[in-house]
Protein backbone atom coordinates (compact mmCIF):
# COMPACT_ATOMS: atom_id res chain seq x y z
CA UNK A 1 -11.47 13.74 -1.85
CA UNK A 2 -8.74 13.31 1.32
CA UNK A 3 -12.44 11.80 3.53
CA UNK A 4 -12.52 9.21 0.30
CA UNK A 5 -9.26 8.40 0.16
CA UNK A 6 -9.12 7.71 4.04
CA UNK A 7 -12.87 5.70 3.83
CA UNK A 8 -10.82 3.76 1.38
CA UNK A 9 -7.62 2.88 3.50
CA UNK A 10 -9.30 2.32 6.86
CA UNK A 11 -11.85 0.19 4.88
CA UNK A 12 -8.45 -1.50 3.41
CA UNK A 13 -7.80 -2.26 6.85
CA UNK A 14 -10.75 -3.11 8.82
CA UNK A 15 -11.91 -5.83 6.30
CA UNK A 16 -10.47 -9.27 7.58
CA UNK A 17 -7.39 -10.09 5.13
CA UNK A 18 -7.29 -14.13 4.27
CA UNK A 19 -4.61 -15.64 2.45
CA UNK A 20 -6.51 -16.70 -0.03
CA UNK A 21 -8.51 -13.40 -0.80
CA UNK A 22 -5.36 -11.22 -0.40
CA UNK A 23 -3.77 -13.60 -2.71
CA UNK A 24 -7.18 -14.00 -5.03
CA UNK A 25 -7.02 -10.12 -5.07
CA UNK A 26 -3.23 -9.29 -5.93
CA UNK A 27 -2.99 -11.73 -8.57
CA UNK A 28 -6.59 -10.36 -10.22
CA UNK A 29 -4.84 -6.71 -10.26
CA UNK A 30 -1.61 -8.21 -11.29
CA UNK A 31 -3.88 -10.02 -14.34
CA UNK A 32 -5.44 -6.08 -14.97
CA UNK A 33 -2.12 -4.35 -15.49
CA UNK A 34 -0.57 -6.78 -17.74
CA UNK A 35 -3.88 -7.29 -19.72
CA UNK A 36 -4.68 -3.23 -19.55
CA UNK A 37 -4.91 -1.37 -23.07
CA UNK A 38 -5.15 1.99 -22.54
CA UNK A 39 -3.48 4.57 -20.17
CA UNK A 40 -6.16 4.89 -17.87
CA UNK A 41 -7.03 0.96 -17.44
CA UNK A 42 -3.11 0.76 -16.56
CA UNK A 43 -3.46 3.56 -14.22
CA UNK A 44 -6.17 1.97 -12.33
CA UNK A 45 -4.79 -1.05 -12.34
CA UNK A 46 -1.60 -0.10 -10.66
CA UNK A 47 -3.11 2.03 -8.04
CA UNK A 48 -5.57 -0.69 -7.62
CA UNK A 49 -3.02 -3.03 -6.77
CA UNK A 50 -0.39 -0.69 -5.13
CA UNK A 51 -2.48 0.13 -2.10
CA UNK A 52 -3.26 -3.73 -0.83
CA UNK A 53 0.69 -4.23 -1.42
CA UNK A 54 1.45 -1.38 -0.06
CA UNK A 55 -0.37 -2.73 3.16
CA UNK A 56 0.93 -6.04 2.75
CA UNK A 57 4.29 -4.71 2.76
CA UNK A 58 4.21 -2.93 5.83
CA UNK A 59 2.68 -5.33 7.94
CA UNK A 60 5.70 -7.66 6.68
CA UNK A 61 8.11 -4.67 7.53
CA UNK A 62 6.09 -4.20 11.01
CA UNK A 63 6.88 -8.12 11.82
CA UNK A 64 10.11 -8.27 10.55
CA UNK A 65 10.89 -5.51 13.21
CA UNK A 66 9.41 -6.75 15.73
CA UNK A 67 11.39 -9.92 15.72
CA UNK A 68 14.69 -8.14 15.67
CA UNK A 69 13.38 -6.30 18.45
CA UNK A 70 12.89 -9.60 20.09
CA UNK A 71 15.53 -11.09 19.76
CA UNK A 72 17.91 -7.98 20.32
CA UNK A 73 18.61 -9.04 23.46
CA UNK A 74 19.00 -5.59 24.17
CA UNK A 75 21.64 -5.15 21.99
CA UNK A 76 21.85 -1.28 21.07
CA UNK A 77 22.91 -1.93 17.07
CA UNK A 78 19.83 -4.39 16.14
CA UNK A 79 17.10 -2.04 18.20
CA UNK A 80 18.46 0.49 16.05
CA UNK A 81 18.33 -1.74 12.93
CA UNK A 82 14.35 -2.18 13.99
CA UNK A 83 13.53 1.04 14.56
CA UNK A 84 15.11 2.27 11.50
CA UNK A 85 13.18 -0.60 9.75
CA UNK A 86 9.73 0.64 11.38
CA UNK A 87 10.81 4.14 9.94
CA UNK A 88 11.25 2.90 6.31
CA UNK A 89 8.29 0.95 6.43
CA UNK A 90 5.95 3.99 7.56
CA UNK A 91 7.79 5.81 5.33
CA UNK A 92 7.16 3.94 2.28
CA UNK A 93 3.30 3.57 2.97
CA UNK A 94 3.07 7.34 3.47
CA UNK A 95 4.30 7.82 -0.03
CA UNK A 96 1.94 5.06 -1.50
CA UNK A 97 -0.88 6.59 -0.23
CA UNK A 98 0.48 10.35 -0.97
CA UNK A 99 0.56 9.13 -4.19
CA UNK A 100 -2.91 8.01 -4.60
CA UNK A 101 -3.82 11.33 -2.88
CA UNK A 102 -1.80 13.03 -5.64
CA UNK A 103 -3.36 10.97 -8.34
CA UNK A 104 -6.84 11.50 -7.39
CA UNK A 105 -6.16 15.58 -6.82
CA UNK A 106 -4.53 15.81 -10.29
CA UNK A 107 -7.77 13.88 -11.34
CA UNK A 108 -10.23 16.36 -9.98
CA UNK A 109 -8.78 19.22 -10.32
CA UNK A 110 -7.84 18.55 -14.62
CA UNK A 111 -10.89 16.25 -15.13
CA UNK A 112 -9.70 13.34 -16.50
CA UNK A 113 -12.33 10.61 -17.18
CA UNK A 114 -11.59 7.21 -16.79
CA UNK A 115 -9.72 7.04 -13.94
CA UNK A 116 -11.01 5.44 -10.59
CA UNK A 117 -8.68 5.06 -7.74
């Protein structure tokens, strides 16, 4: 389950990310939630779609922070403000994919059909 899970996010990752498929892809599992009809097509839909913005939003987090590292100038208040950025953002992706992990153990372990993170 945890091997899957990690096949998943390094395959998330390793696959070159263009603008136009990243875009092609978020607003196809943006179309799935909103057109979902059940619980389980809505929860595959939103993990579907959490984990590439999850991605998406750390790498903007990850640039954002380097920038202000930058341009500190070696100021100690902004490296701060970037390292405490690079915290959050690692932070925040741990959880996204802690909650897939979650989702997919409460799947196995009760059995639920239907639902393919």
């Amino acid at each position: 389950m945890i091997q899957s899970l990690l096949e998943k996010f390094f395959h998330a990752i390793s696959t070159p990310a263009y603008a136009d498929a990243l875009s092609n892809a978020i607003s196809g599992n943006v179309t799935d939630v909103v057109n979902s009809q059940d619980i389980p097509s809505l929860v595959n839909a939103l993990v579907q779609l959490s984990i590439p913005v999850g991605v998406l939003s750390a790498i903007g987090l990850f640039a954002y922070a380097g920038y202000n590292m930058i341009t500190s100038q070696g100021d100690p208040e902004k490296l701060q403000e970037a390292r405490e950025v690079v915290t959050n953002a690692v932070i925040g992706f741990a959880l996204i994919a802690l909650s897939v992990a979650i989702l997919l153990l409460i799947k196995n372990t009760l059995n639920i059909p239907g639902i393919n993170p």
